[in-house]
C-alpha atoms as a PDB file:
ATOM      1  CA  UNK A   1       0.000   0.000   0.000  1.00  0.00           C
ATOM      2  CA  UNK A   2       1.298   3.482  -0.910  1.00  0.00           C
ATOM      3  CA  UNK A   3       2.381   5.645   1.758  1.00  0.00           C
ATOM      4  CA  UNK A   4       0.017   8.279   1.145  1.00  0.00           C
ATOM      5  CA  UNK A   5      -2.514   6.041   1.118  1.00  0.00           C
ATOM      6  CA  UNK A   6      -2.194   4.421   4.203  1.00  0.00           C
ATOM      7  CA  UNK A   7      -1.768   8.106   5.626  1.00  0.00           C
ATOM      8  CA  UNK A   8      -5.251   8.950   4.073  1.00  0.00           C
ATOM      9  CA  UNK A   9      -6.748   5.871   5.592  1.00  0.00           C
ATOM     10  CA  UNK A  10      -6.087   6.267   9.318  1.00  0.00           C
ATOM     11  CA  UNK A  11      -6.999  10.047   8.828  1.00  0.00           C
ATOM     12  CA  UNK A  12     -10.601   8.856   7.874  1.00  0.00           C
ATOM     13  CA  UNK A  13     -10.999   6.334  10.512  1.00  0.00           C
ATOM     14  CA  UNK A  14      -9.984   8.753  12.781  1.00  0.00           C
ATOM     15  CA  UNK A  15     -12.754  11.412  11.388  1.00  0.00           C
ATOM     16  CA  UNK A  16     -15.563   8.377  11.925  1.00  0.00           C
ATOM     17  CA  UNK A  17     -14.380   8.155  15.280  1.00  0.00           C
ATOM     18  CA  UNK A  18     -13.013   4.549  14.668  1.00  0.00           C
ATOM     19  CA  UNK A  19      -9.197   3.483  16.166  1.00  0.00           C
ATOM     20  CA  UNK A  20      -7.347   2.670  13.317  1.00  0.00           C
ATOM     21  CA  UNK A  21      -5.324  -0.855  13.261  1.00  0.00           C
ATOM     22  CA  UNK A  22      -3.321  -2.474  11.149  1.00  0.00           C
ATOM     23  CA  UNK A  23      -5.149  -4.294   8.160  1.00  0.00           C
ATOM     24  CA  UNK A  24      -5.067  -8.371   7.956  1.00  0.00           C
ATOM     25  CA  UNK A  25      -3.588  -9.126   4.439  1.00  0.00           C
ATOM     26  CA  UNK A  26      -5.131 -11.761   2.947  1.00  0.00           C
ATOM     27  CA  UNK A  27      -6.101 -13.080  -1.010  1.00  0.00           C
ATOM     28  CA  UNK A  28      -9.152 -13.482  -2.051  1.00  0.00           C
ATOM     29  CA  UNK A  29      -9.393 -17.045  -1.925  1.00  0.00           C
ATOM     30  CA  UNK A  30      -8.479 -17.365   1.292  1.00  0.00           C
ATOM     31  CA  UNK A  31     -11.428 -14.738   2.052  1.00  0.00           C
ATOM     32  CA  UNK A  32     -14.339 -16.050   0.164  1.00  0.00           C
ATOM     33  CA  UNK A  33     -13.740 -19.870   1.668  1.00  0.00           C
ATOM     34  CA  UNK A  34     -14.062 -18.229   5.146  1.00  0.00           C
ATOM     35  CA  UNK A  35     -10.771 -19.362   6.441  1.00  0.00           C
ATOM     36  CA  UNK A  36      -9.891 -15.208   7.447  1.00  0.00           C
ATOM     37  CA  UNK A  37     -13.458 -15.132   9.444  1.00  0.00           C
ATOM     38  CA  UNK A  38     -16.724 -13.811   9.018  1.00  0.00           C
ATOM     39  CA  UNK A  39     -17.296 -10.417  10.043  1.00  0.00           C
ATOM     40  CA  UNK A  40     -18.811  -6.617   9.166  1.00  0.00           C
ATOM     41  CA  UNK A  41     -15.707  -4.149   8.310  1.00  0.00           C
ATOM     42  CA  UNK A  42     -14.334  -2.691   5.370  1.00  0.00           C
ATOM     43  CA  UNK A  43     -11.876  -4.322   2.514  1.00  0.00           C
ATOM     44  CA  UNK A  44      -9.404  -3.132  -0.046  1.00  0.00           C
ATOM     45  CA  UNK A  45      -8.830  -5.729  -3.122  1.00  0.00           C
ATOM     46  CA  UNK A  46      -5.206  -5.263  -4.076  1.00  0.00           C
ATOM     47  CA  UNK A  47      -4.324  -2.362  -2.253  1.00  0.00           C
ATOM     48  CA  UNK A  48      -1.057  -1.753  -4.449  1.00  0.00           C
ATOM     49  CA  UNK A  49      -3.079  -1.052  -7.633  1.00  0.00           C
ATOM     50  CA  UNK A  50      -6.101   0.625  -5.318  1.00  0.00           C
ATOM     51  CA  UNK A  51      -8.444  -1.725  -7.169  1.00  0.00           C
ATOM     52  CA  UNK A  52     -11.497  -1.799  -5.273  1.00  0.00           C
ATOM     53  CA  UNK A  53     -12.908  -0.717  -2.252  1.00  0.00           C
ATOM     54  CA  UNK A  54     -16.019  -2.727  -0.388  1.00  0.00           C
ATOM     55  CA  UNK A  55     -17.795  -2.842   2.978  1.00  0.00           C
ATOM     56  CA  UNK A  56     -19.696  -5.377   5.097  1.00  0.00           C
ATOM     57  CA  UNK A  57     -22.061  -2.910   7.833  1.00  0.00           C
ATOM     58  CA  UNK A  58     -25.506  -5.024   8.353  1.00  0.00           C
ATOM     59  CA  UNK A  59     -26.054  -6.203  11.337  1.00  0.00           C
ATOM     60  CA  UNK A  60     -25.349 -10.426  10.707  1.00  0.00           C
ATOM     61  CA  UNK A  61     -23.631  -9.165   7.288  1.00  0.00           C
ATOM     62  CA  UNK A  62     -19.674 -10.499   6.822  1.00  0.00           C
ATOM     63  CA  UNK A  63     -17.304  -9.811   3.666  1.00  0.00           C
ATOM     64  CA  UNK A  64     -16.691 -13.324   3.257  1.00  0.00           C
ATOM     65  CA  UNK A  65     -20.369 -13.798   2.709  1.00  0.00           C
ATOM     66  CA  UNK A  66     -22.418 -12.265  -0.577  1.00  0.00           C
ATOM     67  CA  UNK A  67     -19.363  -9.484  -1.232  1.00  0.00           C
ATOM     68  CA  UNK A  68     -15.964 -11.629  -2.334  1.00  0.00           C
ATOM     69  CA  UNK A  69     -18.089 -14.232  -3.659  1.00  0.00           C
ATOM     70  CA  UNK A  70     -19.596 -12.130  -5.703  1.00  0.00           C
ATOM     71  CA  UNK A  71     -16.263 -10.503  -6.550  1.00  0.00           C
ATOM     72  CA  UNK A  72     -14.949 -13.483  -7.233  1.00  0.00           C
ATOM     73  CA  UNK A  73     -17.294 -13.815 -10.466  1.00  0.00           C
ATOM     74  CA  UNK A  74     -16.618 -10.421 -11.473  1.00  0.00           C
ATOM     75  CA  UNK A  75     -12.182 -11.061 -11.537  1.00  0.00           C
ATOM     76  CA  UNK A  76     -12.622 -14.973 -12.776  1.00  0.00           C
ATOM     77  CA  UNK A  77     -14.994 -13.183 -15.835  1.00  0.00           C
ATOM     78  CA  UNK A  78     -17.335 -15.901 -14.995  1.00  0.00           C
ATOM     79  CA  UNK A  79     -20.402 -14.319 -17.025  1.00  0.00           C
ATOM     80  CA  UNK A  80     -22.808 -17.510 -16.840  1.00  0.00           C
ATOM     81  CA  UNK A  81     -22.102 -17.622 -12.689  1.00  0.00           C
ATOM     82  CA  UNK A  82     -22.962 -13.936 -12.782  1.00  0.00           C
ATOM     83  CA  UNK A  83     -26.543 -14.241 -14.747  1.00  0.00           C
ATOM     84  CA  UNK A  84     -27.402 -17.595 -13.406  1.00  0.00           C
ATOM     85  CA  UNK A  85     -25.500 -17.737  -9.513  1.00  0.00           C
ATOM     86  CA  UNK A  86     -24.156 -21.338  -8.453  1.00  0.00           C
ATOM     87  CA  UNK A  87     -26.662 -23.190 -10.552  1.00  0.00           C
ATOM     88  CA  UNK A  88     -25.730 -21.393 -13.826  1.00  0.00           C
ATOM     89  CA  UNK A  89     -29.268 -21.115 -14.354  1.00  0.00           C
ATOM     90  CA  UNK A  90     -29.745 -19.627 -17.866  1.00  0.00           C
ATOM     91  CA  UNK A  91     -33.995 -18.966 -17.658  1.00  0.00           C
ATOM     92  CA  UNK A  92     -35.230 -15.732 -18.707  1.00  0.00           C
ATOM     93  CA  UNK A  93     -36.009 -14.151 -15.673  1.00  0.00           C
ATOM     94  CA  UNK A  94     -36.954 -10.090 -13.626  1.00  0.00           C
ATOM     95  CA  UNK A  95     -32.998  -9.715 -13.139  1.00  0.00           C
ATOM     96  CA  UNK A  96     -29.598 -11.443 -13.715  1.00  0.00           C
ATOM     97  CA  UNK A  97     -28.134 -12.971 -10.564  1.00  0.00           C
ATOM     98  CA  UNK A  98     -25.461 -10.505 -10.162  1.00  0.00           C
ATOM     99  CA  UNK A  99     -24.644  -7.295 -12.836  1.00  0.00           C
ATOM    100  CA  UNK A 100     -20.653  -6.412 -13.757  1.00  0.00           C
ATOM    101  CA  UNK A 101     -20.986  -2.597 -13.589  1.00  0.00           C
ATOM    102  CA  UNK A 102     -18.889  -1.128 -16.645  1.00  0.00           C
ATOM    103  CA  UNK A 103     -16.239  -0.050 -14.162  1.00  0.00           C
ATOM    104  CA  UNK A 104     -15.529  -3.470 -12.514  1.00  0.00           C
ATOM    105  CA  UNK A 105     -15.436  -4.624 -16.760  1.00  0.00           C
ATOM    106  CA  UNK A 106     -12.762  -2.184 -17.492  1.00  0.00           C
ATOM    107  CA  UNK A 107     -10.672  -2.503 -14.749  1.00  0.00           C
ATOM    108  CA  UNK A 108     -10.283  -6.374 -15.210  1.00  0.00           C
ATOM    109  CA  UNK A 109     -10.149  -6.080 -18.448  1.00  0.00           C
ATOM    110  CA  UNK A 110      -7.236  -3.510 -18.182  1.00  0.00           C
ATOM    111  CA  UNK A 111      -5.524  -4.732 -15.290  1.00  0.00           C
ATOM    112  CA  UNK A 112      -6.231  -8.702 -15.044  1.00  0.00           C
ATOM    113  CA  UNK A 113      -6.557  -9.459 -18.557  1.00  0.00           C
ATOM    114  CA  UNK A 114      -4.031 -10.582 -20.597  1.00  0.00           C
ATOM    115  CA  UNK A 115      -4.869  -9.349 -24.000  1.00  0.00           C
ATOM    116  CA  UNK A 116      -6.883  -6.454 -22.222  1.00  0.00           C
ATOM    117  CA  UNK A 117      -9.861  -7.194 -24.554  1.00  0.00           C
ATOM    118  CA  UNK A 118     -13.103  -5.425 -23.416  1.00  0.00           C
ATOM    119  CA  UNK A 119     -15.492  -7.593 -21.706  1.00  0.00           C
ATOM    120  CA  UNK A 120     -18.827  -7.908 -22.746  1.00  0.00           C
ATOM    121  CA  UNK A 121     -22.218  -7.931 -20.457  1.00  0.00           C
ATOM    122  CA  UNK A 122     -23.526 -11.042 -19.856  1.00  0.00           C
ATOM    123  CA  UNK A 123     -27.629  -9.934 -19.969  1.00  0.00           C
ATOM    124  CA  UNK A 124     -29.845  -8.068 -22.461  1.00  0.00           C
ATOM    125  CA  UNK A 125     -33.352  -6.101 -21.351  1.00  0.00           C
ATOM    126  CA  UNK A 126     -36.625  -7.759 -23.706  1.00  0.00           C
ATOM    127  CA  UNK A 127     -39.212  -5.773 -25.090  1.00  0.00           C
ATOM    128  CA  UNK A 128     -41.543  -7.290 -21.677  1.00  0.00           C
ATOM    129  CA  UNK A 129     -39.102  -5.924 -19.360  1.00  0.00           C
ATOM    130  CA  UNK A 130     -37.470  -9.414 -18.617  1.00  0.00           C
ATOM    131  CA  UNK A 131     -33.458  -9.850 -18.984  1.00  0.00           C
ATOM    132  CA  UNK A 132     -32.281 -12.931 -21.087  1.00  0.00           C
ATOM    133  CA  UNK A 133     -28.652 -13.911 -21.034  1.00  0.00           C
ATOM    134  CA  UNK A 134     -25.826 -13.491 -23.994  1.00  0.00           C
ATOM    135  CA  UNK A 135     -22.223 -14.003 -24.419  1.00  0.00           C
ATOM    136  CA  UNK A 136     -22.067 -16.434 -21.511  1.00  0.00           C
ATOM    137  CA  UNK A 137     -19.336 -18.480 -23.925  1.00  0.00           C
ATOM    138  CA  UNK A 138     -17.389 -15.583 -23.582  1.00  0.00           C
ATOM    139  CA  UNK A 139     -13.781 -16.708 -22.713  1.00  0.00           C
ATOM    140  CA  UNK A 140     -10.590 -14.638 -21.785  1.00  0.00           C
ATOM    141  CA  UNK A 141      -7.070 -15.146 -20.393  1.00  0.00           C
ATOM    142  CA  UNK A 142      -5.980 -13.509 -17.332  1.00  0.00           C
ATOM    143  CA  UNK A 143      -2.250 -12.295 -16.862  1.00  0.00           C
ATOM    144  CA  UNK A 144      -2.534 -13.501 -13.168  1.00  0.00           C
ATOM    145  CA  UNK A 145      -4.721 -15.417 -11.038  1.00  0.00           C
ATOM    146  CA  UNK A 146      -6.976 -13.230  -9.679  1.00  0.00           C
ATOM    147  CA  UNK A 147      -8.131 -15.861  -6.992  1.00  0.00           C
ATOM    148  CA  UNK A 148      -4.720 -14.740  -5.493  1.00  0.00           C
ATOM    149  CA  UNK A 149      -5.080 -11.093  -5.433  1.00  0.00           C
ATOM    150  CA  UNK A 150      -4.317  -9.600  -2.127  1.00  0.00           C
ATOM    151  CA  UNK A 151      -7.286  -8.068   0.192  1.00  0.00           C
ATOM    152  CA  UNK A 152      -6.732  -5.853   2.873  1.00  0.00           C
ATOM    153  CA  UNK A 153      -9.183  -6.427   5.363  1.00  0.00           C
ATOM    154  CA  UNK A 154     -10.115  -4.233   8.923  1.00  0.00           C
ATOM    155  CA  UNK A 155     -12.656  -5.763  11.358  1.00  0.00           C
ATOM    156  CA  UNK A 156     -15.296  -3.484  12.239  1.00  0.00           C
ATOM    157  CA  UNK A 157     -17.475  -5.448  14.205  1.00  0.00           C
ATOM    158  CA  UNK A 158     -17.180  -3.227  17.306  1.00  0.00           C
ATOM    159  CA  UNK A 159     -18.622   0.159  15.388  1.00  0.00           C
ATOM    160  CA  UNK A 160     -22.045   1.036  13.439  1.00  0.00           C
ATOM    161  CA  UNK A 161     -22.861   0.414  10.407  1.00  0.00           C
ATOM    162  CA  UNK A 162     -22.619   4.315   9.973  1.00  0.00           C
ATOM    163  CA  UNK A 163     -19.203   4.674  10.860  1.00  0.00           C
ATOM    164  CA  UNK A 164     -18.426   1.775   8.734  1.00  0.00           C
ATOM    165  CA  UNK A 165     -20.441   3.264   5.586  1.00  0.00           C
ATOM    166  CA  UNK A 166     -18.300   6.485   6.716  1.00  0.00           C
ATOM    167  CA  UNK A 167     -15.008   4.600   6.107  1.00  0.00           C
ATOM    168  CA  UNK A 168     -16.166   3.805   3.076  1.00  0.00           C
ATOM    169  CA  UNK A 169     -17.500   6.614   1.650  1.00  0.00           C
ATOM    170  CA  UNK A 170     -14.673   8.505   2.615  1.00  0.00           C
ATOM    171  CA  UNK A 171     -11.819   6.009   0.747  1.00  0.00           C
ATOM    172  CA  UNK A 172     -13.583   5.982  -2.379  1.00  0.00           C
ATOM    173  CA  UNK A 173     -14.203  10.132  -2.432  1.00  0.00           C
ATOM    174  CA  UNK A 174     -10.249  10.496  -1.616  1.00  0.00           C
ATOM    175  CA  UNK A 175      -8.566   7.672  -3.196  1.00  0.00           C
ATOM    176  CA  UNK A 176     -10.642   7.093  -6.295  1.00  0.00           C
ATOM    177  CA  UNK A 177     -10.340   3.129  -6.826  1.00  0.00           C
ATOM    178  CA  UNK A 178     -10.060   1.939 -10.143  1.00  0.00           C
ATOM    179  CA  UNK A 179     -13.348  -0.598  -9.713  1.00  0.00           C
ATOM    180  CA  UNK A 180     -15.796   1.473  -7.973  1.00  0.00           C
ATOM    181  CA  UNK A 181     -18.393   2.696 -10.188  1.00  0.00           C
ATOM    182  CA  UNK A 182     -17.979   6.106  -8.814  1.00  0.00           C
ATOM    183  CA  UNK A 183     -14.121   6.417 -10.335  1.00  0.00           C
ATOM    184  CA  UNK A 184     -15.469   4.918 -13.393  1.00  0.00           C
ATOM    185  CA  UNK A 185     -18.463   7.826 -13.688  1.00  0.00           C
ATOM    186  CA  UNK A 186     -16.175  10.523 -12.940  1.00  0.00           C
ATOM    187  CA  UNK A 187     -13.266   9.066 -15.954  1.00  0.00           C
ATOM    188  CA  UNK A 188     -16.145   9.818 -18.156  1.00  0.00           C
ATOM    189  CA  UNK A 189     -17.355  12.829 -16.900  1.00  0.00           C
ATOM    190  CA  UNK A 190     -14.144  14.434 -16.574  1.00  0.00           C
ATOM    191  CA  UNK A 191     -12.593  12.516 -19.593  1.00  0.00           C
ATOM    192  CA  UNK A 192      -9.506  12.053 -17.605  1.00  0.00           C
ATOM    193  CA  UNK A 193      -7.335   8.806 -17.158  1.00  0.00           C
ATOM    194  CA  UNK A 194      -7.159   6.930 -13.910  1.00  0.00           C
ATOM    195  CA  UNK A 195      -3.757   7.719 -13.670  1.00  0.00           C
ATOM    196  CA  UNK A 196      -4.501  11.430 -13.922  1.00  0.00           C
ATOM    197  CA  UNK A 197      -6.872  10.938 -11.768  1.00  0.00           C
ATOM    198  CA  UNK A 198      -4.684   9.283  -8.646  1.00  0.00           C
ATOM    199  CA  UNK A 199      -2.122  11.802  -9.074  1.00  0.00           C
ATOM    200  CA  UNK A 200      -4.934  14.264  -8.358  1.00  0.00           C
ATOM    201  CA  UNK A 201      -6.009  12.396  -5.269  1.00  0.00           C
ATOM    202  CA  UNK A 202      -2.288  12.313  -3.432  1.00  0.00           C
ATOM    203  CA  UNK A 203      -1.746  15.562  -4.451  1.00  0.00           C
ATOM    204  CA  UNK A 204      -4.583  16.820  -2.825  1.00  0.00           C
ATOM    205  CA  UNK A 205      -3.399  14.760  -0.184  1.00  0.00           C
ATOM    206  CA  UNK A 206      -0.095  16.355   0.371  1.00  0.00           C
ATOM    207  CA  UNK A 207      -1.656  19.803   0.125  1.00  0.00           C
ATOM    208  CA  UNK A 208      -3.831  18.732   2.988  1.00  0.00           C
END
């Protein structure tokens, strides 16, 4: 994790009124089959590239449970898991199981992909409001195993879910990861590069 990230980090648990500690670093794998706990908190997929930030606040809510697994289908590119869940279920139906928001697309595509080919969406609207599935053959090679990516993860069982939402919040408004769908809305509206826009964020930072 950059320094000026890390910096930024305990400065916003600090303004939520949380004592900041020392992330666990684990991989995604090691997340999703449990073995790092179940609990509410906040994580950071591969904190080196600032790829995504997520959060866990619900009372009986944990990030192992219905946030990495579903993560897990967006980095694999698993497109018939993502319209169908564990059953693969291809039935036209009210909604796919899961959508890949076009900023989780490009940054796996960009970043985890290989031949950085864009990815395509894995469910169409009808004409009677109901989605039906395509390009669930869609296949891809990934540069790395993204089963393997680190996670930084901070156990926030002992706060709210508003102070957790807080944490949240606040990461993705000051360090702009590449994933979030907020990042990806303001590379469009801006029509600036996420490089550009990280070396605005730390040098905002050091200004502050």
């Amino acid at each position: 994790m950059k320094p000026w990230i890390q910096a930024k980090i305990k400065q916003i648990f600090g303004e939520a009124g949380v004592v900041y500690s020392e992330p666990e670093m684990a991989r995604v794998q090691t997340v999703v089959s449990g073995q790092t706990g179940k609990f509410r908190g906040i994580y950071y997929i591969w904190p080196e590239q600032n790829f995504y930030v997520g959060l866990a606040k619900s009372p009986g809510a944990s990030i192992a449970d219905k946030r990495m697994d579903t993560h897990v289908l967006k980095l694999t590119v698993n497109l018939k898991g993502l319209y169908g869940g564990k059953s693969e279920n291809t039935k036209i139906k009210k909604e796919p199981y899961k959508k890949f928001p076009d900023g989780w697309r490009w940054a796996v595509s960009e970043y985890l992909l290989k031949h950085k080919t864009p990815i395509p969406t894995h469910w169409q609207k009808r004409e009677d409001g109901l989605v039906e599935p395509v390009n669930l053959d869609y296949q891809c090679e990934h540069s790395q195993d993204p089963q393997q990516l680190p996670v930084a993860l901070w156990n926030l069982n002992a706060y709210t879910p508003q102070q957790i939402e807080q944490i949240e919040d606040g990461m993705k408004q000051a360090l702009w990861p590449k994933c979030n769908s907020e990042t990806h809305k303001r590379r469009l509206r801006e029509a600036k590069t996420q490089e550009q826009i990280e070396a605005e964020a730390e040098a905002h930072h050091i200004r502050s």
